[in-house]
Protein backbone atom coordinates (compact mmCIF):
# COMPACT_ATOMS: atom_id res chain seq x y z
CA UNK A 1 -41.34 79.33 5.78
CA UNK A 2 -38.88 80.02 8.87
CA UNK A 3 -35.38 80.13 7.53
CA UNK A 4 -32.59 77.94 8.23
CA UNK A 5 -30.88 80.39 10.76
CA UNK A 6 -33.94 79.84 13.51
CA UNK A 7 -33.92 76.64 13.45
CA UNK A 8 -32.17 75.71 16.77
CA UNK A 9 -31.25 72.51 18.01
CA UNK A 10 -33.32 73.21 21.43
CA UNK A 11 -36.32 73.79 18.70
CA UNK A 12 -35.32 70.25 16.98
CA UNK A 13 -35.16 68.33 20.52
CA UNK A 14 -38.05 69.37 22.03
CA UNK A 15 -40.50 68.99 18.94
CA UNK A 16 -39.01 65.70 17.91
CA UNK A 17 -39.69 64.96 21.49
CA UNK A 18 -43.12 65.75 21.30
CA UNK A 19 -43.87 63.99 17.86
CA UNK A 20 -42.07 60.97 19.81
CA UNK A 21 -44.38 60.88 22.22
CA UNK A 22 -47.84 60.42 20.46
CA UNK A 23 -46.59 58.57 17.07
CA UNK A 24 -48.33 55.13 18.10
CA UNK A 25 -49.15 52.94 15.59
CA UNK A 26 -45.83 52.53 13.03
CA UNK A 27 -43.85 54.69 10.56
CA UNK A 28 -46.47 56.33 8.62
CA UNK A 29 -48.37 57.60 11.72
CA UNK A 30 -45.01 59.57 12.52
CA UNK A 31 -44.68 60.63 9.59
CA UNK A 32 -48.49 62.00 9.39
CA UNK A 33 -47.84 63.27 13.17
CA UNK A 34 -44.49 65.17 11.27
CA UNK A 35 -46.41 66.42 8.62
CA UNK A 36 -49.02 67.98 10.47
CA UNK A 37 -46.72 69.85 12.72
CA UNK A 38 -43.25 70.84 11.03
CA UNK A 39 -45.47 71.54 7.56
CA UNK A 40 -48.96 72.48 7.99
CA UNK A 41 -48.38 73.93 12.15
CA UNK A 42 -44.83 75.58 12.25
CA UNK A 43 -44.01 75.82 8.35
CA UNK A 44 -40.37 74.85 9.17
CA UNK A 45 -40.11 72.64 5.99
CA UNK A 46 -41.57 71.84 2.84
CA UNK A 47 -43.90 69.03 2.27
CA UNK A 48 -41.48 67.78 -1.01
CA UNK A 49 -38.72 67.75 1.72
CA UNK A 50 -40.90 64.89 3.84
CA UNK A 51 -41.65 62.96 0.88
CA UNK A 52 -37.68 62.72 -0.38
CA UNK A 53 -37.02 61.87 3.02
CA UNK A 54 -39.71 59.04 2.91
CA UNK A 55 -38.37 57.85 -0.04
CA UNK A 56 -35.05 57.58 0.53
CA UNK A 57 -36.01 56.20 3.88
CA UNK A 58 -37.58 53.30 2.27
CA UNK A 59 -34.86 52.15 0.48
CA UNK A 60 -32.38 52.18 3.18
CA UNK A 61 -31.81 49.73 6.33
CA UNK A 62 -33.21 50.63 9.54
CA UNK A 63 -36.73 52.22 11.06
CA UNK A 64 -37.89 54.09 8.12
CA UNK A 65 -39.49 56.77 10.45
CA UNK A 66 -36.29 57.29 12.24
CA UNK A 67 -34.60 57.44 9.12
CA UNK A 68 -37.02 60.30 8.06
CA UNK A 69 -36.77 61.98 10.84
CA UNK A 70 -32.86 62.02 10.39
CA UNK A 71 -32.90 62.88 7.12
CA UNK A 72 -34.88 65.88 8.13
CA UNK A 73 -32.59 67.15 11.25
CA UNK A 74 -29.99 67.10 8.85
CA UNK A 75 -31.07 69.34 6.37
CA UNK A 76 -32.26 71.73 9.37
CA UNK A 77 -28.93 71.21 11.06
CA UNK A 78 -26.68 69.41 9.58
CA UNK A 79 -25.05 66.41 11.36
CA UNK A 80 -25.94 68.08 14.88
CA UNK A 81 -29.55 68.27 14.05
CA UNK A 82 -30.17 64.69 12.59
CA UNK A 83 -28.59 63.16 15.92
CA UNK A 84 -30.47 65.54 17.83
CA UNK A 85 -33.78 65.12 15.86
CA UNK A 86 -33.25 60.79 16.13
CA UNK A 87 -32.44 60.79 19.41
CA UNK A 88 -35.43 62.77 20.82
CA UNK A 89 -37.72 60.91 19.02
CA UNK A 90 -36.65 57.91 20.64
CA UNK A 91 -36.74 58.91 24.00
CA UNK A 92 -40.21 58.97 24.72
CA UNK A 93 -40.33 54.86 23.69
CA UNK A 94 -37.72 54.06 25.32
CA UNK A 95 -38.37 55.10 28.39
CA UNK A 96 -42.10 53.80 28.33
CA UNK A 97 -40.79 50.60 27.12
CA UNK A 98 -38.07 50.62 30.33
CA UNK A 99 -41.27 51.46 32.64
CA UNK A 100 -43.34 49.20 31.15
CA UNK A 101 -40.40 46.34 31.18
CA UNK A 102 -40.38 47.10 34.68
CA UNK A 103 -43.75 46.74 35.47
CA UNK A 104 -43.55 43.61 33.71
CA UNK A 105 -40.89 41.63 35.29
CA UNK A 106 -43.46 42.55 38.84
CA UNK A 107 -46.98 41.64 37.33
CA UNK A 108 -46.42 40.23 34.17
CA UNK A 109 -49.37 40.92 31.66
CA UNK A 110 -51.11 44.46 31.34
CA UNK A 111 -54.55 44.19 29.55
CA UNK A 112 -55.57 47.99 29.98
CA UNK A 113 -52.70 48.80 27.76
CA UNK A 114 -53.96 46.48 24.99
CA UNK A 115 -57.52 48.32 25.08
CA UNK A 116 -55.65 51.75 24.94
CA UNK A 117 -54.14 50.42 21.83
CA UNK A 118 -57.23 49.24 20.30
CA UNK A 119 -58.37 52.67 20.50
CA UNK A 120 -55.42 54.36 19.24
CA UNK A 121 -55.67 52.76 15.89
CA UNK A 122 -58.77 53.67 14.15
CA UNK A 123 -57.41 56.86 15.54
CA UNK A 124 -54.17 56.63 13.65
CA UNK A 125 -55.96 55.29 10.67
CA UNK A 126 -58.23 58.20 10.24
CA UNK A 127 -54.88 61.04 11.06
CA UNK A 128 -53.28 58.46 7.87
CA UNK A 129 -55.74 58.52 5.75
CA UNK A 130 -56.23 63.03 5.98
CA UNK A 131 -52.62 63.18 5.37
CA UNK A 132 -52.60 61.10 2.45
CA UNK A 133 -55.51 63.31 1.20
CA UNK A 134 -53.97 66.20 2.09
CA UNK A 135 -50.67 65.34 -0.15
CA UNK A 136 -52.34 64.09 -3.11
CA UNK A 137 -54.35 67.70 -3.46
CA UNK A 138 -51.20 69.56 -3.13
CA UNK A 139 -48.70 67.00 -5.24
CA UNK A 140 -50.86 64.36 -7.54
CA UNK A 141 -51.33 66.56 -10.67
CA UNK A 142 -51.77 65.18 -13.60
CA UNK A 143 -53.10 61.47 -14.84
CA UNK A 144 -49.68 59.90 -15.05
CA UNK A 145 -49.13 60.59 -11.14
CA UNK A 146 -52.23 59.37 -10.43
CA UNK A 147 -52.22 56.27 -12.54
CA UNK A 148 -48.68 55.84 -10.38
CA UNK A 149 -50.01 56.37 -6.64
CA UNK A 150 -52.98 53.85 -7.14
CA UNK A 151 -50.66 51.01 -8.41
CA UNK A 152 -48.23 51.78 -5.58
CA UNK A 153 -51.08 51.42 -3.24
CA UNK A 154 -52.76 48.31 -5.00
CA UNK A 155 -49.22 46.72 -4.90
CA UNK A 156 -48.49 47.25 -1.19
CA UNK A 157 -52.21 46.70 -0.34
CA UNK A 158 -51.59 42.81 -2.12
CA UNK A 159 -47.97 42.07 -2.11
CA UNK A 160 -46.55 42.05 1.57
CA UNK A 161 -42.80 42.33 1.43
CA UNK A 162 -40.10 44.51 1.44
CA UNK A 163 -39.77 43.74 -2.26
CA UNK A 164 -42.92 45.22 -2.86
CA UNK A 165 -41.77 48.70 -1.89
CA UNK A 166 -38.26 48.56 -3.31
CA UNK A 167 -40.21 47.15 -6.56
CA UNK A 168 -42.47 50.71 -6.26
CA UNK A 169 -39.70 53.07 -5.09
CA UNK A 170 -37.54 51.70 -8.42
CA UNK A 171 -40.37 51.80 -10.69
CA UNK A 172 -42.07 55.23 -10.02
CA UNK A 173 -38.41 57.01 -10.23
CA UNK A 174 -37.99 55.06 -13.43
CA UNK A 175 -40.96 56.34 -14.70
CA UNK A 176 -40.58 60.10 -13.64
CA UNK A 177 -37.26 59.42 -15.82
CA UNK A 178 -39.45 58.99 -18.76
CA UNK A 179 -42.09 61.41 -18.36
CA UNK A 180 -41.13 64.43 -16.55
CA UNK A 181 -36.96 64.13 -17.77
CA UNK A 182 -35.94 68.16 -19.77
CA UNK A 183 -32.34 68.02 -20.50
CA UNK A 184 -31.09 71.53 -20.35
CA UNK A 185 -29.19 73.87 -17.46
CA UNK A 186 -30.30 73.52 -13.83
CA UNK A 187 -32.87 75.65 -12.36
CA UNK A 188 -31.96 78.71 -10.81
CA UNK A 189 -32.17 78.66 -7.29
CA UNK A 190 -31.78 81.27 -4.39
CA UNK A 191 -28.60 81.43 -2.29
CA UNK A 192 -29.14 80.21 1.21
CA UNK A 193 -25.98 81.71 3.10
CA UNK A 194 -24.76 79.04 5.55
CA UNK A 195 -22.36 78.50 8.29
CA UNK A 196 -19.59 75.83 6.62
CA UNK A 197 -19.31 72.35 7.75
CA UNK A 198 -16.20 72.36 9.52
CA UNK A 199 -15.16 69.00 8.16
CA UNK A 200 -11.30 69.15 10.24
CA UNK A 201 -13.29 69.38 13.64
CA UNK A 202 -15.72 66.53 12.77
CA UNK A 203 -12.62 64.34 11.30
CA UNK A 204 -10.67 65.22 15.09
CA UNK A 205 -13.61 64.64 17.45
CA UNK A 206 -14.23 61.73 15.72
CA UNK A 207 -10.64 60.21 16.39
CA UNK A 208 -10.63 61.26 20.05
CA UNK A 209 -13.55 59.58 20.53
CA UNK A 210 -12.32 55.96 18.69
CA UNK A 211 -9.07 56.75 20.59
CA UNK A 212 -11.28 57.01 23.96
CA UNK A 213 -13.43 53.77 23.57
CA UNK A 214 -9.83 51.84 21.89
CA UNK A 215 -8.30 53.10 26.13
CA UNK A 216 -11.17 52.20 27.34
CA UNK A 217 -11.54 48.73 25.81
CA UNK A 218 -7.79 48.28 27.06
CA UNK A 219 -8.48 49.10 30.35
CA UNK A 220 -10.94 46.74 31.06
CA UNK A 221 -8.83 44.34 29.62
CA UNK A 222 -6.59 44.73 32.47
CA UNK A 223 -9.01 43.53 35.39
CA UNK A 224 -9.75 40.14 36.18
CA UNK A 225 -11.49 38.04 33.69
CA UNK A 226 -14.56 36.96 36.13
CA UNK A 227 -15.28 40.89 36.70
CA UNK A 228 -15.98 41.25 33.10
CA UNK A 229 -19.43 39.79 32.82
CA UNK A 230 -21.13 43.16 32.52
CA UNK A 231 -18.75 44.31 29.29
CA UNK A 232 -19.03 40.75 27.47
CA UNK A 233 -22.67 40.60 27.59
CA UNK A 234 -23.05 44.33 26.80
CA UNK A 235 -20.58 43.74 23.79
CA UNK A 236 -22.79 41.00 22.49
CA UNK A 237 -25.95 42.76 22.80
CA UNK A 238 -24.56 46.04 21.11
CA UNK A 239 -22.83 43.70 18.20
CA UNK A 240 -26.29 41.83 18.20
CA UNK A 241 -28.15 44.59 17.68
CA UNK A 242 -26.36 46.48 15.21
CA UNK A 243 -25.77 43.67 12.74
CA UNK A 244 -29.25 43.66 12.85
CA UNK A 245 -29.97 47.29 11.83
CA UNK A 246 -28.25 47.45 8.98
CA UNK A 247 -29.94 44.31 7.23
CA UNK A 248 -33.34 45.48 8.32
CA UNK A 249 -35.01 46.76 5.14
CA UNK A 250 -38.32 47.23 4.72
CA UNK A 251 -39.85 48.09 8.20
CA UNK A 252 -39.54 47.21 11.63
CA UNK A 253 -41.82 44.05 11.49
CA UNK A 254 -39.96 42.43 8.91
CA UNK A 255 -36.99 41.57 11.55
CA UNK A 256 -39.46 40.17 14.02
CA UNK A 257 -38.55 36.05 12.80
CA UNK A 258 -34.46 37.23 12.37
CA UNK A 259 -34.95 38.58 16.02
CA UNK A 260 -36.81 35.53 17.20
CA UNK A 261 -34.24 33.06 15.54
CA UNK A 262 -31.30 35.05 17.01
CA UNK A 263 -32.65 35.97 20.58
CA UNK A 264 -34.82 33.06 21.17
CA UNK A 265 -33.41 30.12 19.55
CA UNK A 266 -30.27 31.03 19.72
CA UNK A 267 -29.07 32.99 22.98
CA UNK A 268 -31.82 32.08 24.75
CA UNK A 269 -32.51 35.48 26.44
CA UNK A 270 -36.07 35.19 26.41
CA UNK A 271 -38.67 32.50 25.60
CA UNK A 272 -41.43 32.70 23.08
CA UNK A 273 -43.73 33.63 25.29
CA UNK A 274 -41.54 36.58 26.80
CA UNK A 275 -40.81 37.78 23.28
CA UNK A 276 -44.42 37.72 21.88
CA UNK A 277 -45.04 40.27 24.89
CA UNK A 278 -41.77 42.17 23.94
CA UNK A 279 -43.42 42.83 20.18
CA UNK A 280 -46.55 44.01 22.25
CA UNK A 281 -44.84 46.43 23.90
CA UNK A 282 -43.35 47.56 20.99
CA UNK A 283 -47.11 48.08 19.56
CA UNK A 284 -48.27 50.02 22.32
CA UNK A 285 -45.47 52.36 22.77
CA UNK A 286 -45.30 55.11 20.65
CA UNK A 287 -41.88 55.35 18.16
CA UNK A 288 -40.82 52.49 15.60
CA UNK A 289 -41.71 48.79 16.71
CA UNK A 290 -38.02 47.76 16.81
CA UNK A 291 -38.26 49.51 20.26
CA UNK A 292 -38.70 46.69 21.11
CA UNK A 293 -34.93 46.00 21.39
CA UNK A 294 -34.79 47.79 24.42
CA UNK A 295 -36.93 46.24 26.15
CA UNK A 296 -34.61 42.65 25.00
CA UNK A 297 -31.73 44.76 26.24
CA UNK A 298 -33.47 45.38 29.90
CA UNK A 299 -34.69 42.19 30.46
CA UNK A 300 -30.85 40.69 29.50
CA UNK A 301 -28.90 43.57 31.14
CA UNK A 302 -30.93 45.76 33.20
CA UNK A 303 -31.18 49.74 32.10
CA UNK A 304 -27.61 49.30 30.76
CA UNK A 305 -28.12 46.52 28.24
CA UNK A 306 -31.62 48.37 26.89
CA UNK A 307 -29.30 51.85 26.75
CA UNK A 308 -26.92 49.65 24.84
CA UNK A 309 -29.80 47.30 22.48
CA UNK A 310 -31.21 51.01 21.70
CA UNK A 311 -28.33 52.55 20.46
CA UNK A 312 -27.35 49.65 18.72
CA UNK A 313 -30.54 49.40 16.49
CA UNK A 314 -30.85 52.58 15.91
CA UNK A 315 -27.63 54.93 15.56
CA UNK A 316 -26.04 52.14 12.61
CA UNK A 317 -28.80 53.06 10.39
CA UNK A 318 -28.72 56.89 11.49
CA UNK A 319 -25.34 57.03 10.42
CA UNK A 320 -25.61 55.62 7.07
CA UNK A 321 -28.78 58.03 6.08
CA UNK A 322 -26.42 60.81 7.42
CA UNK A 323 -24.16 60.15 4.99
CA UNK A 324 -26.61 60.05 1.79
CA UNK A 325 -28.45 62.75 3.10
CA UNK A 326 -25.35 64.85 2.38
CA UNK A 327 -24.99 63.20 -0.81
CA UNK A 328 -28.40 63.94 -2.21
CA UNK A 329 -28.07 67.42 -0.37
CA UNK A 330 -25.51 68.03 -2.96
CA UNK A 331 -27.63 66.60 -6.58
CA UNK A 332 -30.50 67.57 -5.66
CA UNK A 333 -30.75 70.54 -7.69
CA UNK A 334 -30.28 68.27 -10.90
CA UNK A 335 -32.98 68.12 -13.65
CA UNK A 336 -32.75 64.29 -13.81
CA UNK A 337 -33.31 64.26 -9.64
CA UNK A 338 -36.21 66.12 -10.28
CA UNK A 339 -37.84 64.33 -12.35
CA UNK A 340 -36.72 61.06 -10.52
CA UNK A 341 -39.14 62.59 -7.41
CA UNK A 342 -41.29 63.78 -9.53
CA UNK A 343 -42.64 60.02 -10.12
CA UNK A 344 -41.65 58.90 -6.69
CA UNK A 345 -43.91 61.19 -4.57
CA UNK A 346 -47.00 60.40 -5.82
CA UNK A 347 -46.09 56.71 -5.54
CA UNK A 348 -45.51 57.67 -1.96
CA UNK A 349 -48.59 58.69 -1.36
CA UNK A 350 -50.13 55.94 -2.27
CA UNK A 351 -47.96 53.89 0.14
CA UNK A 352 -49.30 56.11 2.36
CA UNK A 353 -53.12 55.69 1.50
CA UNK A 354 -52.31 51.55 1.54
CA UNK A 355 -50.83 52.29 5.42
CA UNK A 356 -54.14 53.81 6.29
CA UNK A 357 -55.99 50.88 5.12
CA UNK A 358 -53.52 48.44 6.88
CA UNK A 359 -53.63 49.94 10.32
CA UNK A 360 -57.20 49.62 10.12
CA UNK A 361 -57.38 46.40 9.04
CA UNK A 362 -55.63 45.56 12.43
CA UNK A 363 -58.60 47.80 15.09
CA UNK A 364 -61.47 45.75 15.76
CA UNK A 365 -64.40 45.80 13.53
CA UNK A 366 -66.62 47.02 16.29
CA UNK A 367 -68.80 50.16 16.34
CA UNK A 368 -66.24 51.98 18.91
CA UNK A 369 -63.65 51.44 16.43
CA UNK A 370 -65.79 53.00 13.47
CA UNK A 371 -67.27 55.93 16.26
CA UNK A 372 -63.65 56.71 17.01
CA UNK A 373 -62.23 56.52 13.63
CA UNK A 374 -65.05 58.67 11.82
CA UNK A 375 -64.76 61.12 15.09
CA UNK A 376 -60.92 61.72 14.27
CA UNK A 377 -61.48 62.35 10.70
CA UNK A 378 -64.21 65.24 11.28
CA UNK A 379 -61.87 66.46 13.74
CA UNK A 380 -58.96 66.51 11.68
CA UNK A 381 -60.36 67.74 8.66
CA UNK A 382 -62.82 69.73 9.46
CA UNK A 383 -61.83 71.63 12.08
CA UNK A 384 -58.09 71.27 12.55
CA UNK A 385 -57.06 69.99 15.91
CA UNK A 386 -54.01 68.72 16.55
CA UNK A 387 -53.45 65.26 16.61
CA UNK A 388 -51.02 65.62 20.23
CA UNK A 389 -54.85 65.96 21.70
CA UNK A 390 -56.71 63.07 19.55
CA UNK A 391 -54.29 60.16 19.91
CA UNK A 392 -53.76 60.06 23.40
CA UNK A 393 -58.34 60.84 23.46
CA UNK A 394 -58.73 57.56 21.43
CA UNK A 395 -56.23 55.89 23.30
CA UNK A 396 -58.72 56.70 26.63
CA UNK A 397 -61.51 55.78 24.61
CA UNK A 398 -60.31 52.69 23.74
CA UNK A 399 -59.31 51.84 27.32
CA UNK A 400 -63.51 52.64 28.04
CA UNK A 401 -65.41 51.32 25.01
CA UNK A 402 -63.47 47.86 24.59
């Protein structure tokens, strides 16, 4: 286990930025794709830390695998590192989703990219379902947890909504209350020596910069009202968007009929058509499905207005886990907080085994789809390869076989 002190940002970026670019197939593929490398590959952090960080994540508004991923940067690096560590996730999505939206707007539909999809996710499926495995060895211990993770994946196998997983999350840390709560002084822990959070120099770059957009705002105020077409439909997008993010609970597909109700019926920015194709994209791109914001944002406002629609749905949400990060930085030491995840991992991890099964419910029940599937899993398991080469593989196989 590397120590806090080499962990750089530049190490952050570009591995975030990597794991951005082959997490197809929704939240708990990027958070196997995390698991394998920061965990099992580099050793950079524990695999309790991932599971907190999934669990809060779940609970809060926003993409829950962005939210993870910030949560994670943060107790690397602090403020600096969860920014860093969200924001280079995201690239890779974005800017296939801005190629893609360009290719679109010339040619319209792209079938080959459906078929590379429909290979990707027995692929994801089987890279799901050894991580889940992998967990329960190393944190299901005794009967009680794993009574607990086959009820949280029987619930979120039968019960689709976000309710389901709050009802889960609540439940299993009520639980590890009652079984695994000691009363008594706090564990003894080793001290980490770390650089202070210079709190002053946050608080002052943070007024310079509301000081800067407040000028900014004001200047544009001053030019004719005709030349501000640009800023008005910018400053509905971004407002859009981020009213959005923070009432999106429970994954990225449960703001697909808010989105539709709001950009279709009510600005009219795309039609039904346009925006069925805009949820594809956000499918068949790798990173969180709500991607697919930018691709609303390009086809509204050109590269500006899918800049704008991406920071908008994302860096709400960011901030907010920021924040409780740092709070449960502080607790979690505490006996009670230990016990809490104590019943919540394991209830995790069966959320985890019921995503396996879900993203394979959606690949078609065809022999490539079992060929590729069973193919990952030997690979995976038995002989460790790294998932950077097998999605992209089953993504070409899909693109040949269907």
């Amino acid at each position: 286990m590397h120590s806090d002190k080499e962990i750089s940002l530049k190490y952050l970026f570009f591995t975030f930025l990597k794991i951005g670019a082959i997490s197809w197939g929704g939240f708990m593929a990027l958070v196997a794709v995390v698991q394998k490398q920061l965990v099992d590959k580099d050793k950079i952090i524990r695999e309790e830390l991932l599971l907190d960080g999934l669990s809060l994540a779940s609970v809060l508004p926003g993409a829950v695998a962005i939210n993870v991923i910030t949560y994670i940067g943060y107790h690397l690096r602090g403020v600096k590192g969860a920014l860093v560590s969200m924001f280079a996730t995201i690239i890779p999505g974005f800017l296939m989703i801005i190629g893609l939206g360009v290719i679109y707007t010339s040619y319209g539909e792209l079938p080959v990219f459906t078929k590379f999809f429909m290979g990707i996710l027995p692929a994801i499926s089987a890279v799901i379902l050894s991580i889940a495995f992998s967990m329960a060895q190393k944190q299901v211990k005794d009967f009680k947890q794993i009574m607990m993770c086959l009820i949280a994946a029987i619930c979120l196998l039968t019960i689709h909504s976000f309710f389901a997983t709050l009802l889960v999350i609540v439940s299993s840390a009520f639980a590890g209350y009652l079984f695994y709560y000691q009363p008594g002084p706090k564990p003894e822990k080793k001290e980490i020596k770390r650089t202070p959070l210079n709190y002053r120099k946050y608080l002052l770059v943070t007024v310079i910069l509301i000081v800067a957009v407040a000028l900014i705002a004001f200047a544009i105020t001053l030019f004719k009202i005709d030349t501000l077409g640009w800023y008005k439909i910018n400053r509905t997008i971004f407002l859009t968007f981020s009213g959005m993010s923070l009432t999106l609970f429970g994954g990225g597909y449960v703001i697909i009929p808010a989105m539709h109700q709001v950009i279709v019926e009510g600005f009219h920015w795309l039609t039904t058509k346009e925006f069925a194709d805009a949820i594809a994209m956000g499918q068949i791109t790798p990173g969180p499905v709500i991607l697919t914001a930018t691709f609303i944002g390009y086809r509204v406002a050109g590269y500006l207005g899918a800049c704008v629609a991406t920071l908008a749905i994302f860096l709400p949400p960011g901030l907010v886990m920021i924040l409780l990060s740092g709070f449960l930085k502080k607790i979690k030491d505490s006996n009670l907080l230990a016990a809490i995840f104590k019943g919540m991992r394991p209830a995790i991890i069966g959320m985890i085994f019921s995503a396996a099964v879900t993203v394979g419910k959606g690949a078609e029940l065809v022999w490539p789809s079992a060929i590729i599937f069973l193919t990952v899993l030997i690979l995976i398991v038995r002989f460790k390869v790294d998932v950077v080469y097998l999605i992209p593989l089953a993504g070409i196989a899909g693109m040949l076989f269907f």
